[in-house]
C-alpha atoms as a PDB file:
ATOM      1  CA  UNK A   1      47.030 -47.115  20.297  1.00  0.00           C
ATOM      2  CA  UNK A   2      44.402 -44.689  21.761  1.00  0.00           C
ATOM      3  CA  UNK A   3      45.641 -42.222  19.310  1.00  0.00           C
ATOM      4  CA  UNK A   4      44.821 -44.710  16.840  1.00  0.00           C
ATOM      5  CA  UNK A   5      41.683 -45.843  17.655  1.00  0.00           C
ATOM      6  CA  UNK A   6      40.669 -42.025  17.887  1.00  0.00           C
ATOM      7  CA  UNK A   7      41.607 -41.234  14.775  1.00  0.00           C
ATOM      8  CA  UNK A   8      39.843 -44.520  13.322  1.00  0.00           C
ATOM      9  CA  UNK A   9      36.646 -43.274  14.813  1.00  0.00           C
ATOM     10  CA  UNK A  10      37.000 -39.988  13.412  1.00  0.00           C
ATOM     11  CA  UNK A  11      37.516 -41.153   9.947  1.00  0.00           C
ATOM     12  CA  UNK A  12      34.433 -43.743  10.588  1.00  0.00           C
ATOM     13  CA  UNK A  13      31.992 -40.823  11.447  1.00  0.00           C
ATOM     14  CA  UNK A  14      33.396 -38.585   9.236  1.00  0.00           C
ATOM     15  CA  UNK A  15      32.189 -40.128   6.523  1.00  0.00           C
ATOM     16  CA  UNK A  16      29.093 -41.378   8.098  1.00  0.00           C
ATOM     17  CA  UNK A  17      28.470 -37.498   8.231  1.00  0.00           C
ATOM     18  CA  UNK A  18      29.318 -36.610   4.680  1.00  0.00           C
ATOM     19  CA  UNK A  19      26.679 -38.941   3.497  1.00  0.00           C
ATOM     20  CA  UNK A  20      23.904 -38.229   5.841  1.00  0.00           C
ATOM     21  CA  UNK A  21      24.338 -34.255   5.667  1.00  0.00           C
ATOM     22  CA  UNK A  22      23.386 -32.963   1.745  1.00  0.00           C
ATOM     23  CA  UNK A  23      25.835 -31.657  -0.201  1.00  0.00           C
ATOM     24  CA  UNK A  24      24.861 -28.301  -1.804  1.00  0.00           C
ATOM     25  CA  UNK A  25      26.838 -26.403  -4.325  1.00  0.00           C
ATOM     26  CA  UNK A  26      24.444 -23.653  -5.557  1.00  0.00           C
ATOM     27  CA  UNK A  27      21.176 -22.177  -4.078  1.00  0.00           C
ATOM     28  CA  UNK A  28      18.057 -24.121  -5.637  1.00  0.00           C
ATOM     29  CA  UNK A  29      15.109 -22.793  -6.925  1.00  0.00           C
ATOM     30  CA  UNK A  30      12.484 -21.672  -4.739  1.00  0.00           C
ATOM     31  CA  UNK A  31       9.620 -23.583  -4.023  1.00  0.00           C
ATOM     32  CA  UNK A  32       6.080 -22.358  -5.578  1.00  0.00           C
ATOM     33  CA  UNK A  33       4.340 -22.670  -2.646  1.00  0.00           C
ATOM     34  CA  UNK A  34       6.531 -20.479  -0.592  1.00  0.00           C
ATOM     35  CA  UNK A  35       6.651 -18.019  -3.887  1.00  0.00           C
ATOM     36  CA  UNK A  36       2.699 -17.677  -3.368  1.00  0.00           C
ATOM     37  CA  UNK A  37       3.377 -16.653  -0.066  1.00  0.00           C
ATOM     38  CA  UNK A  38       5.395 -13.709  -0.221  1.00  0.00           C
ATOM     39  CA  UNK A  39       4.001 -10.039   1.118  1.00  0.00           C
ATOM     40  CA  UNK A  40       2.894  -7.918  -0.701  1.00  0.00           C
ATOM     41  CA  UNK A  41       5.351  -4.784  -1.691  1.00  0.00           C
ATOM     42  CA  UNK A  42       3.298  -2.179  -0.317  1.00  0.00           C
ATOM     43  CA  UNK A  43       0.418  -2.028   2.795  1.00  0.00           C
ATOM     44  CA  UNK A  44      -0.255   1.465   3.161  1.00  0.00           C
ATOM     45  CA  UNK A  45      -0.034   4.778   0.766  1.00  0.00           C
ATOM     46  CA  UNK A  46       1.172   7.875   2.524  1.00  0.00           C
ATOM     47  CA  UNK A  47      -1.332  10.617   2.041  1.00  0.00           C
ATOM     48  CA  UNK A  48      -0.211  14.368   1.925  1.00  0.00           C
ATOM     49  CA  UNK A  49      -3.276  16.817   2.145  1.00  0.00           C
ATOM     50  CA  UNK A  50      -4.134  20.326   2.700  1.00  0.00           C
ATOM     51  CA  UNK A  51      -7.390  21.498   4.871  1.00  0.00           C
ATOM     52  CA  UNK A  52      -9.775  24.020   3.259  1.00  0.00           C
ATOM     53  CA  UNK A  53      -9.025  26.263   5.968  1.00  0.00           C
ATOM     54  CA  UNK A  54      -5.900  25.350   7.565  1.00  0.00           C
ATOM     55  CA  UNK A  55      -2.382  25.664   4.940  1.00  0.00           C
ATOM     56  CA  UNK A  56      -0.530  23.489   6.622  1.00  0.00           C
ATOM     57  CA  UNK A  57       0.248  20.012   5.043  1.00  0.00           C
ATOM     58  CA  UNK A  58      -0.629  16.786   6.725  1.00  0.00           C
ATOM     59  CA  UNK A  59      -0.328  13.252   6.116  1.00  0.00           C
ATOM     60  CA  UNK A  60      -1.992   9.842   6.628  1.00  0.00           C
ATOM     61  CA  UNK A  61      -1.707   6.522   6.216  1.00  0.00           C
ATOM     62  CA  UNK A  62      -4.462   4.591   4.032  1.00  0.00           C
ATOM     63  CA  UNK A  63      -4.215   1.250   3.526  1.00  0.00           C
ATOM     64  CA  UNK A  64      -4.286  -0.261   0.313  1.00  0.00           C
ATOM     65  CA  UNK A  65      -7.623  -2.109  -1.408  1.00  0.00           C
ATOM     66  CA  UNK A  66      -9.876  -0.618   1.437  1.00  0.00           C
ATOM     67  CA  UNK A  67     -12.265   2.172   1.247  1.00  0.00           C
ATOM     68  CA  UNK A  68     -11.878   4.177   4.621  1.00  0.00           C
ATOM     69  CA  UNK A  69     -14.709   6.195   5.497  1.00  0.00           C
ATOM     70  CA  UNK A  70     -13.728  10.017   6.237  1.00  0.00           C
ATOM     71  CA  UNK A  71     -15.946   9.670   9.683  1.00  0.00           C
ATOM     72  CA  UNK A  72     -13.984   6.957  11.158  1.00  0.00           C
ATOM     73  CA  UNK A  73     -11.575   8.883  13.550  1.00  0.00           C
ATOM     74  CA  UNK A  74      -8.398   8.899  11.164  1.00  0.00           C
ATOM     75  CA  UNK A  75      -6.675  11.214  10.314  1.00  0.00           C
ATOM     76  CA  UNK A  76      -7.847  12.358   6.987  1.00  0.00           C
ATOM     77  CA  UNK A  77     -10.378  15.483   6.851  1.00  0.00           C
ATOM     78  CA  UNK A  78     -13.761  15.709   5.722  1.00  0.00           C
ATOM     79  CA  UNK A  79     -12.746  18.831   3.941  1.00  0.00           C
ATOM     80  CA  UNK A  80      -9.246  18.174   2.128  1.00  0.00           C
ATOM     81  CA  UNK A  81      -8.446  21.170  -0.371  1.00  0.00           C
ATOM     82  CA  UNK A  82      -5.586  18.754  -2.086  1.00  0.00           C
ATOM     83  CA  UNK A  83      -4.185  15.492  -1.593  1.00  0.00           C
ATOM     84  CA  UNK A  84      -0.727  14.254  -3.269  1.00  0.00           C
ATOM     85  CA  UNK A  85       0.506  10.588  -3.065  1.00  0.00           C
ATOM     86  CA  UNK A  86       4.140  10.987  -0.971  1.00  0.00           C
ATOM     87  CA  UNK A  87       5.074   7.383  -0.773  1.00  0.00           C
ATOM     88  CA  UNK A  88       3.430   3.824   0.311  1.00  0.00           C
ATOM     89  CA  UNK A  89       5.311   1.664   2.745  1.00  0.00           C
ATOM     90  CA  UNK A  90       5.082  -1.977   4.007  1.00  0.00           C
ATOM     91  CA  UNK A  91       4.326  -2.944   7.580  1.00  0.00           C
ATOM     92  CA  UNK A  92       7.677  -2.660   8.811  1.00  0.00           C
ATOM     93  CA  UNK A  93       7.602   0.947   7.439  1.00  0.00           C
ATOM     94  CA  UNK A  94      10.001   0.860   4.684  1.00  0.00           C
ATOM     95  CA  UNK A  95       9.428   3.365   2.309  1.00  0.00           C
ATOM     96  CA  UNK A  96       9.504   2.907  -1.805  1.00  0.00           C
ATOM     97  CA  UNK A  97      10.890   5.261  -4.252  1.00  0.00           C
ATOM     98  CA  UNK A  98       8.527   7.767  -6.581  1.00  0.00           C
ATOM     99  CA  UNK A  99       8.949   5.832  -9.554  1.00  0.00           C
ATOM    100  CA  UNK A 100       8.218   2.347  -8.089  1.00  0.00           C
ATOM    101  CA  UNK A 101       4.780   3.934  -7.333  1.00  0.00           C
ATOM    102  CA  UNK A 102       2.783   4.453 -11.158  1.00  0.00           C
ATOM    103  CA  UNK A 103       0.345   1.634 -10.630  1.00  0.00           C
ATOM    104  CA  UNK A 104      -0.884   3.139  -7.425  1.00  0.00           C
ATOM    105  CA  UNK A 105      -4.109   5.305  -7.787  1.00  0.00           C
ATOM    106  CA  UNK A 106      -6.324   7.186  -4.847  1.00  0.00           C
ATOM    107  CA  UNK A 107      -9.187   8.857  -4.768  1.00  0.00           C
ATOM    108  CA  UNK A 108     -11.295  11.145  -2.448  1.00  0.00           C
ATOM    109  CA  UNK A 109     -15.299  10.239  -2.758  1.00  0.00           C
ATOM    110  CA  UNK A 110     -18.053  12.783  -1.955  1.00  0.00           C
ATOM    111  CA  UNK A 111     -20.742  12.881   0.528  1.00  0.00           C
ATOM    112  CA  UNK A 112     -23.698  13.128  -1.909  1.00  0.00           C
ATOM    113  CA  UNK A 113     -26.452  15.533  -1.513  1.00  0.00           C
ATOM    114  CA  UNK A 114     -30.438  14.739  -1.373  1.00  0.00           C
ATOM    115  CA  UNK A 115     -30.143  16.099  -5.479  1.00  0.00           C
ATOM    116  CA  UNK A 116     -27.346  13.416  -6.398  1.00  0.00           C
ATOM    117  CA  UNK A 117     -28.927  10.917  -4.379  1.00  0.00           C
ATOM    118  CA  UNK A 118     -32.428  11.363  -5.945  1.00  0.00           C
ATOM    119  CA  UNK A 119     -30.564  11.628  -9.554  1.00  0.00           C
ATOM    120  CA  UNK A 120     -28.355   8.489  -8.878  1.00  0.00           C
ATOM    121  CA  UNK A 121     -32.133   6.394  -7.522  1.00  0.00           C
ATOM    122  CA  UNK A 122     -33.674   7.648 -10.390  1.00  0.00           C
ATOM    123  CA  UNK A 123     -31.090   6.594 -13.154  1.00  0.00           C
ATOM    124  CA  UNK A 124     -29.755   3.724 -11.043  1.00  0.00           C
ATOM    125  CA  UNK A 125     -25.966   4.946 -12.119  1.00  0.00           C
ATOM    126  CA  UNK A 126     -24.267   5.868  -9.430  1.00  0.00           C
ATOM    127  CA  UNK A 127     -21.075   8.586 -11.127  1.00  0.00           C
ATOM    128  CA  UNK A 128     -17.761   7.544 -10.977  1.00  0.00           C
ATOM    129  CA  UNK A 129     -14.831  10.157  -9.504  1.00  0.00           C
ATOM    130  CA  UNK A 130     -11.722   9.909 -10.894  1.00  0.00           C
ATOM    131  CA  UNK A 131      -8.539   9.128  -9.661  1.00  0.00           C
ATOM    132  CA  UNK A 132      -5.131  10.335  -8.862  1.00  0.00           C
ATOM    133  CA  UNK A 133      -1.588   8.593  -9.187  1.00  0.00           C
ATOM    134  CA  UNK A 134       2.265  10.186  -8.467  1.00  0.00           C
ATOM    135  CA  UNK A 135       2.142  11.668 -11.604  1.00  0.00           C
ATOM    136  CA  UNK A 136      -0.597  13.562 -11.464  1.00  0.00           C
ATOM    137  CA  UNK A 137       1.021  15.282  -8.239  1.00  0.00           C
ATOM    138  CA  UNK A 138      -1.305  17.326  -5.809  1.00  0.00           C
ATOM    139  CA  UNK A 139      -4.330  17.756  -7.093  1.00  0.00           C
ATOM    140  CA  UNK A 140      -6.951  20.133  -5.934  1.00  0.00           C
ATOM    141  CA  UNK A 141     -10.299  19.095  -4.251  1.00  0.00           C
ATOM    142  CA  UNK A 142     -11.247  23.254  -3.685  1.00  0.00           C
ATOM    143  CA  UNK A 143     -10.291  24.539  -7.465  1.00  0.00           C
ATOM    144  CA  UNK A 144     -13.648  24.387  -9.457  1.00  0.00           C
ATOM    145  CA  UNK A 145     -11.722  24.376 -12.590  1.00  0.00           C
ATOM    146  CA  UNK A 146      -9.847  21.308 -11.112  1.00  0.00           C
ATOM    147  CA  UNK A 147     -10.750  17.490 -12.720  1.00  0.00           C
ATOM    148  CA  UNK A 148     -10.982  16.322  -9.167  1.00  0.00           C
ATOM    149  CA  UNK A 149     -12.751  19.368  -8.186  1.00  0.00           C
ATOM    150  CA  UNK A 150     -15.051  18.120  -4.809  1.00  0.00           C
ATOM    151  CA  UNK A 151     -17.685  20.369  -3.266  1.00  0.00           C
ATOM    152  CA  UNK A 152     -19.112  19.710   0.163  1.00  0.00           C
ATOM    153  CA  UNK A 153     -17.835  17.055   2.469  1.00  0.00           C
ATOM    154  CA  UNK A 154     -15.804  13.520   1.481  1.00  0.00           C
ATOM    155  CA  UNK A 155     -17.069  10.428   2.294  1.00  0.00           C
ATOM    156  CA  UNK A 156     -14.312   8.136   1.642  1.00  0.00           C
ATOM    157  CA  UNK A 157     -10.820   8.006   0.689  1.00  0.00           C
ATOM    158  CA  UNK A 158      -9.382   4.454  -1.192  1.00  0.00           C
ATOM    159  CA  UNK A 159      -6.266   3.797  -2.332  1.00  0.00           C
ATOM    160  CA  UNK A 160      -5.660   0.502  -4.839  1.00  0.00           C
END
């Protein structure tokens, strides 16, 4: 009888469970707002650069979308002789491959001298330097021949 009864109330809840618990057969689509939400793919660019007088190669983390002045205390010189884009990683460091990187481009601004500044007051245009991507590879800052040929000190490195 208790045997029974047991298996009566098993039955009974059971079922009661099968209709309170949804039934899913395939993976539904995922909602838009949680679709707005996701990361980003990349939060920082990996730097490689030269010093003017120092061969050794060095690297540094810039973060994406901000323009980092070269006198903050990281780890990028104020007298880089080239820079090359390595990789760009997320915040949990995970690194993305060379060819996932083409719509990445950096850039090393100058320190402008009294001239530049006086020329850039005077026709209110300020110039524009041009930047670098993977497949431009190292470039050099030191090479006067060199597109992003840079003399005197750097201002700012950005990365977008």
């Amino acid at each position: 009888m208790r045997l029974r009864c047991s298996l009566a109330l098993w039955g009974f809840w059971h079922g009661v469970l099968a209709l309170i618990l949804p039934q899913y057969d395939a993976q539904g689509p995922m909602l838009l707002e949680l679709a707005q939400t996701r990361e980003p793919a990349f939060d920082y660019v990996i730097l490689a650069f030269t010093k003017v007088d120092d061969p050794k190669t060095y690297r540094a983390e810039v973060p994406l979308g901000v323009r980092i002045p070269s006198d903050q205390g990281v780890s990028l010189p104020m007298h880089a002789s080239t820079l090359k884009i390595e990789t760009a990683v997320n915040k949990y460091g995970r690194a993305r491959q060379l060819a996932d990187l083409d719509h990445i481009v950096c850039r090393a601004v100058p320190m402008p001298n009294s001239k530049e500044k006086a020329e850039w007051d005077i026709s209110g245009v300020e110039k524009v330097w041009p930047w670098f991507s993977v497949r431009d590879g190292t470039v050099s800052l030191s090479d006067s021949s060199s597109r992003w040929f840079l003399a005197g000190q750097i201002a700012s490195y950005e990365c977008w």
